[in-house]
Protein backbone atom coordinates (compact mmCIF):
# COMPACT_ATOMS: atom_id res chain seq x y z
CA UNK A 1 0.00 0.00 0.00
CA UNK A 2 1.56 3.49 -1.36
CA UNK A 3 1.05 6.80 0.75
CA UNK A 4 0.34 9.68 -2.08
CA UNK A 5 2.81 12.15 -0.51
CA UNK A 6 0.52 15.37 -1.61
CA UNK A 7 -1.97 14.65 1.13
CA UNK A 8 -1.33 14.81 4.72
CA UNK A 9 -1.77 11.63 6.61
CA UNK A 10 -3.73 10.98 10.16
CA UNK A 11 -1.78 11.73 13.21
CA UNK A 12 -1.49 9.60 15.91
CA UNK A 13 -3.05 11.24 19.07
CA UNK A 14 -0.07 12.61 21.82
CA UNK A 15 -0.05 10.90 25.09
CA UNK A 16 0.71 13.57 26.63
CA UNK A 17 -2.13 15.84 25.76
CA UNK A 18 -4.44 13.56 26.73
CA UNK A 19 -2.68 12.99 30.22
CA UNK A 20 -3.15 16.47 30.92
CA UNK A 21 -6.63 16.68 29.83
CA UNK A 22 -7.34 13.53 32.52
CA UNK A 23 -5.21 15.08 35.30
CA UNK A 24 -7.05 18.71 34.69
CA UNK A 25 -10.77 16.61 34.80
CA UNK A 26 -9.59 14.74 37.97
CA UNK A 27 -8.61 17.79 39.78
CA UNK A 28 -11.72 20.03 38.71
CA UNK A 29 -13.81 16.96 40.21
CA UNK A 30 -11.56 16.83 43.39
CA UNK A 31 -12.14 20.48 43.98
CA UNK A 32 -15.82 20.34 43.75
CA UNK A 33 -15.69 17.24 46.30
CA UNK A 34 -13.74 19.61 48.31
CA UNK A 35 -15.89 22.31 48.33
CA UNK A 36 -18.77 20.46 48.28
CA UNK A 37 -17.79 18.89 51.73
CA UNK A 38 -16.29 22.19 53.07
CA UNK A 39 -19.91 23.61 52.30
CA UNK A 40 -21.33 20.26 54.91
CA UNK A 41 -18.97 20.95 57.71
CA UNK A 42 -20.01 24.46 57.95
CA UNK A 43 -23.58 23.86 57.76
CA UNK A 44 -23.25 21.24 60.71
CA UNK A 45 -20.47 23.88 62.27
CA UNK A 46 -23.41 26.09 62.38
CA UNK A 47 -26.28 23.60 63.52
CA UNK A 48 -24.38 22.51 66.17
CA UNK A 49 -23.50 25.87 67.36
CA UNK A 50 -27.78 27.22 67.15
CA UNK A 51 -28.12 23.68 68.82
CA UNK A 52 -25.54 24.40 71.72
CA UNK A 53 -27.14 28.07 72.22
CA UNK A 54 -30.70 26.82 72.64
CA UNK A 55 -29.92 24.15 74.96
CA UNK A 56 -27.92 26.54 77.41
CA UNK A 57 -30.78 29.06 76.99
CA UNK A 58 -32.81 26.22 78.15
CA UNK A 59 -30.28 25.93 81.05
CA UNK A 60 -30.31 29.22 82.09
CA UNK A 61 -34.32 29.41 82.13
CA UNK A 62 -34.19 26.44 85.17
CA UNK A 63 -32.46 26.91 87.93
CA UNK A 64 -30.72 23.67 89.16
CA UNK A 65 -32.58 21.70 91.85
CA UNK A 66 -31.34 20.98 95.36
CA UNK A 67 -32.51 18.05 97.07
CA UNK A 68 -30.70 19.82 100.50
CA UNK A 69 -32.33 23.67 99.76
CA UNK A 70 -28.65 24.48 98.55
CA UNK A 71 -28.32 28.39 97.77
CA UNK A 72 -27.95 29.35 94.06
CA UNK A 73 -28.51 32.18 91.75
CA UNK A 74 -31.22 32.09 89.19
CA UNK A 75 -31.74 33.92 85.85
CA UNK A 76 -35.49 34.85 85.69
CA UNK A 77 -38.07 36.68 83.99
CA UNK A 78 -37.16 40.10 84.41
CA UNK A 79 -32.99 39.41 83.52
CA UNK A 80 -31.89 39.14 86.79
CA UNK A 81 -30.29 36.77 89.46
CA UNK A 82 -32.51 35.91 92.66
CA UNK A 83 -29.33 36.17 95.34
CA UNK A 84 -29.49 33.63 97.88
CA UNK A 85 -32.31 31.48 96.37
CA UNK A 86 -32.45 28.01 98.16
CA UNK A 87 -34.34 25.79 96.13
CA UNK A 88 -35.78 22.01 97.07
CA UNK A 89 -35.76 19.10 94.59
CA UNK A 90 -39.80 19.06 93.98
CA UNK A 91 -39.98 15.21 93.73
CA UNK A 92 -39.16 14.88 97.02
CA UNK A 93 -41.56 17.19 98.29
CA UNK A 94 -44.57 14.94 99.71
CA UNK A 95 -48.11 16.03 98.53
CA UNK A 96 -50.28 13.57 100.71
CA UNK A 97 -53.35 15.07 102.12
CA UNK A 98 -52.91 14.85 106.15
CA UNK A 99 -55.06 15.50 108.80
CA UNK A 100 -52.90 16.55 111.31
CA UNK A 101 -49.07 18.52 111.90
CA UNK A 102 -46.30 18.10 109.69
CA UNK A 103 -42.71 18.45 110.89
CA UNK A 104 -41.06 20.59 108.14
CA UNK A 105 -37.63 20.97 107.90
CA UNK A 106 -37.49 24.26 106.89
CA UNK A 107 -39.46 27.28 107.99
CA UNK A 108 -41.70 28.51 106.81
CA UNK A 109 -41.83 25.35 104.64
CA UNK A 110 -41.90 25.30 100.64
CA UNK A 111 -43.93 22.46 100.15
CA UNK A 112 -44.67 18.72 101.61
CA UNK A 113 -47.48 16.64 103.16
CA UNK A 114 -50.70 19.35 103.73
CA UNK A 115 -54.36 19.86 104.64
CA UNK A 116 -57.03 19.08 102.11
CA UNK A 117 -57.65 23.05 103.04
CA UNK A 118 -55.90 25.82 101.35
CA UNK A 119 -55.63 29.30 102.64
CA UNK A 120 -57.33 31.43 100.29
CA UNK A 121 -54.29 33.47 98.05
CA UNK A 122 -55.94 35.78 96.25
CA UNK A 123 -53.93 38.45 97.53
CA UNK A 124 -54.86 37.95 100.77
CA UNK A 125 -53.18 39.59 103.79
CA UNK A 126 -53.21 37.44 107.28
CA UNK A 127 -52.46 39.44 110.68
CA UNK A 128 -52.25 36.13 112.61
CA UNK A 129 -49.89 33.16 111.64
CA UNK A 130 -51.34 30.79 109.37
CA UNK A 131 -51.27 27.02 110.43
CA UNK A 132 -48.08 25.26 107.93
CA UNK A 133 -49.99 22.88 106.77
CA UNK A 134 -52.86 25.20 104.92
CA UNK A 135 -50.00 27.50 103.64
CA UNK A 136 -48.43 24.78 101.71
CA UNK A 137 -51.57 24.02 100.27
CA UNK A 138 -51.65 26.93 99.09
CA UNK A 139 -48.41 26.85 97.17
CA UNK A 140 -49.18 23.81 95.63
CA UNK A 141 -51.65 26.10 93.96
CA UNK A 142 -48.69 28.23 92.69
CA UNK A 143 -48.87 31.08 95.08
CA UNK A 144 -45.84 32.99 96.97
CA UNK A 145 -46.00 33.31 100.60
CA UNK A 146 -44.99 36.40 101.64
CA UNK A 147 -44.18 36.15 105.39
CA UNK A 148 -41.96 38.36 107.88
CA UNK A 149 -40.96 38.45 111.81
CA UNK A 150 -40.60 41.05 114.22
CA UNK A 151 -37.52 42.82 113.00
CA UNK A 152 -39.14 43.56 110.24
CA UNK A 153 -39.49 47.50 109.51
CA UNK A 154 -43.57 48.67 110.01
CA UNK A 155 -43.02 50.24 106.56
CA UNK A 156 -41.77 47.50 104.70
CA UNK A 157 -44.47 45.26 106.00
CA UNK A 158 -47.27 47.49 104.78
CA UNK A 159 -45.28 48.39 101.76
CA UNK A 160 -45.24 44.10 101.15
CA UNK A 161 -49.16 43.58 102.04
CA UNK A 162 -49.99 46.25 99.58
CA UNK A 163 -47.87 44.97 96.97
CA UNK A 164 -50.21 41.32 97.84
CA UNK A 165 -53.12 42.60 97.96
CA UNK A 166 -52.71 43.86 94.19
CA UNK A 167 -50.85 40.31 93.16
CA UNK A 168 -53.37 37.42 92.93
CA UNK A 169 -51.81 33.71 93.60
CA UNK A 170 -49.95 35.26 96.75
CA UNK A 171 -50.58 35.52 100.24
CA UNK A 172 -48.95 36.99 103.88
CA UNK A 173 -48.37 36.66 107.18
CA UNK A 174 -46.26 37.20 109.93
CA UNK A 175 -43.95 33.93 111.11
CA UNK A 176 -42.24 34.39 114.22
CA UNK A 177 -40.10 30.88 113.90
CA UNK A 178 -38.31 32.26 110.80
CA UNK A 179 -34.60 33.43 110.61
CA UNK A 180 -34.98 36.35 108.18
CA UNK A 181 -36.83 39.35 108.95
CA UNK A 182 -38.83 39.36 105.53
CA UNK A 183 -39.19 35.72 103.48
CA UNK A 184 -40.41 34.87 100.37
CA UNK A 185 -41.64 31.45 99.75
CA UNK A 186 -43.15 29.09 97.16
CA UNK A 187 -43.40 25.22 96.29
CA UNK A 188 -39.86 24.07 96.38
CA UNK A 189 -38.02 27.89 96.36
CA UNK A 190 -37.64 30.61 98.91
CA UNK A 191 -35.20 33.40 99.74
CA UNK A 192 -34.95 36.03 102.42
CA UNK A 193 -34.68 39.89 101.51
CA UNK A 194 -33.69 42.71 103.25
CA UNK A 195 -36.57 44.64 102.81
CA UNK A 196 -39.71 45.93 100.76
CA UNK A 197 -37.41 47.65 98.01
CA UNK A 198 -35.35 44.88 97.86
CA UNK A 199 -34.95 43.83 93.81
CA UNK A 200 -35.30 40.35 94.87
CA UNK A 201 -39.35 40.76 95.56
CA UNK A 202 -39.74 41.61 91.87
CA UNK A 203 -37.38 38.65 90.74
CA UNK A 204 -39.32 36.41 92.73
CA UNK A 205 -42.71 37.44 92.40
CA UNK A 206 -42.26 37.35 88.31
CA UNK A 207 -40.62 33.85 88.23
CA UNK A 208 -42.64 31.96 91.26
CA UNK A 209 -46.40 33.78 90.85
CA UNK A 210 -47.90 31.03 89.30
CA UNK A 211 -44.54 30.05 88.08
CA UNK A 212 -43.31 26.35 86.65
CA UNK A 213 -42.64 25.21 89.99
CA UNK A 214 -46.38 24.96 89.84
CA UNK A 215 -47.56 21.17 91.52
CA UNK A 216 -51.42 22.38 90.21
CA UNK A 217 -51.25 24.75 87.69
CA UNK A 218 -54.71 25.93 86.94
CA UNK A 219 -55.80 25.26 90.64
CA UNK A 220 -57.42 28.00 92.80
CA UNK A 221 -56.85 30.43 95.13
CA UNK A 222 -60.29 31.33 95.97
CA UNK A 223 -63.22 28.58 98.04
CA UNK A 224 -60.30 27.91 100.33
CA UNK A 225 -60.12 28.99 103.95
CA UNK A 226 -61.07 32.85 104.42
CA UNK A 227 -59.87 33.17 107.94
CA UNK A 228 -56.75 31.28 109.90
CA UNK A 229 -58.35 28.22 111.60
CA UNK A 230 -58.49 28.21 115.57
């Protein structure tokens, strides 16, 4: 077979150009897996991080629970820290209807065995002590006790029972057996203050008035008893 030298023949195709070609394919492809996974991590970078902020929002909306009434400091409704909360573990808390006393180990008590009897908390205002085992009734129902002793300033107390009487799901009274002069109390949470002005009366009533401590949320503070029993 004879080759007419006046026309050109086929070429053979380079190696070498087609290497190139296949190493330029393979690394476009290896960037785009690159950047393609790049792209992932930062959209699980970013979950996780929104994931990690909501659950120590969450954190910071419950204040930790202490089986002993250990003090701690809790975030609440109005941005603040409650100084010198003590708070109770709730599930150890009895809620058994008794007939008679209870021996509570804390005074005024935050919650436990009680009367079938609440003390009416519809901002009421008590001049005589109440009987324990009505008042924790009564926070059962989600209200704050509001109690104070004889060191107590005349002012602040009448400052306090007007600030009751316009608060429904809270009640007052003095308690002689307690160690601070002015104490604020609900199911499973109290702290003392040093008076009426104190900040610590706002942070409390706004996280503990009807508040998720709640046993009965929904219950009454009304058809309960009017006056303190003899």
């Amino acid at each position: 077979m004879s080759f007419d030298p006046r026309y050109p023949q086929p070429q053979a195709p380079d190696p070498r150009a087609r290497t190139t070609r296949n190493r330029a394919i393979a690394i476009g492809l290896s960037a785009a897996v690159v950047a393609g996974l790049v792209a992932f991590g930062s959209y699980l970078l970013l979950e996780n991080s929104e994931a990690n902020e909501k659950s120590d929002d969450a954190s910071a909306a419950q204040d930790g629970k202490h089986p002993g009434g250990h003090g701690d400091s809790h975030g609440d409704a109005s941005g603040g820290a409650i100084e010198g909360l003590k708070s109770w573990d709730a599930a150890k808390l009895g809620r058994n209807h008794v007939a008679g006393s209870v021996d509570y180990p804390m005074k005024p008590p935050v919650g436990g065995d009680h009367n079938q009897s609440w003390m009416n908390c519809d901002g009421d205002v008590y001049e005589k002590a109440l009987p324990d085992v009505n008042a924790v009734h009564s926070l059962e129902h989600g209200a704050v006790w509001v109690t104070y002793n004889g060191k107590a300033a005349d002012a602040d107390v009448a400052e306090l029972a007007e600030r009751v009487e316009k608060t429904p799901f809270t009640l007052m009274s003095p308690y002689a057996g307690q160690e601070g002069a002015i104490m604020l109390s609900a199911w499973g949470k109290q702290v003392a203050v040093d008076s009426a002005d104190d900040k610590r009366v706002d942070r409390f009533f706004a996280q503990y008035v009807q508040g998720t401590q709640t046993p009965e949320p929904g219950a009454p503070c009304t058809g309960g008893l009017a006056t303190v029993p003899q």
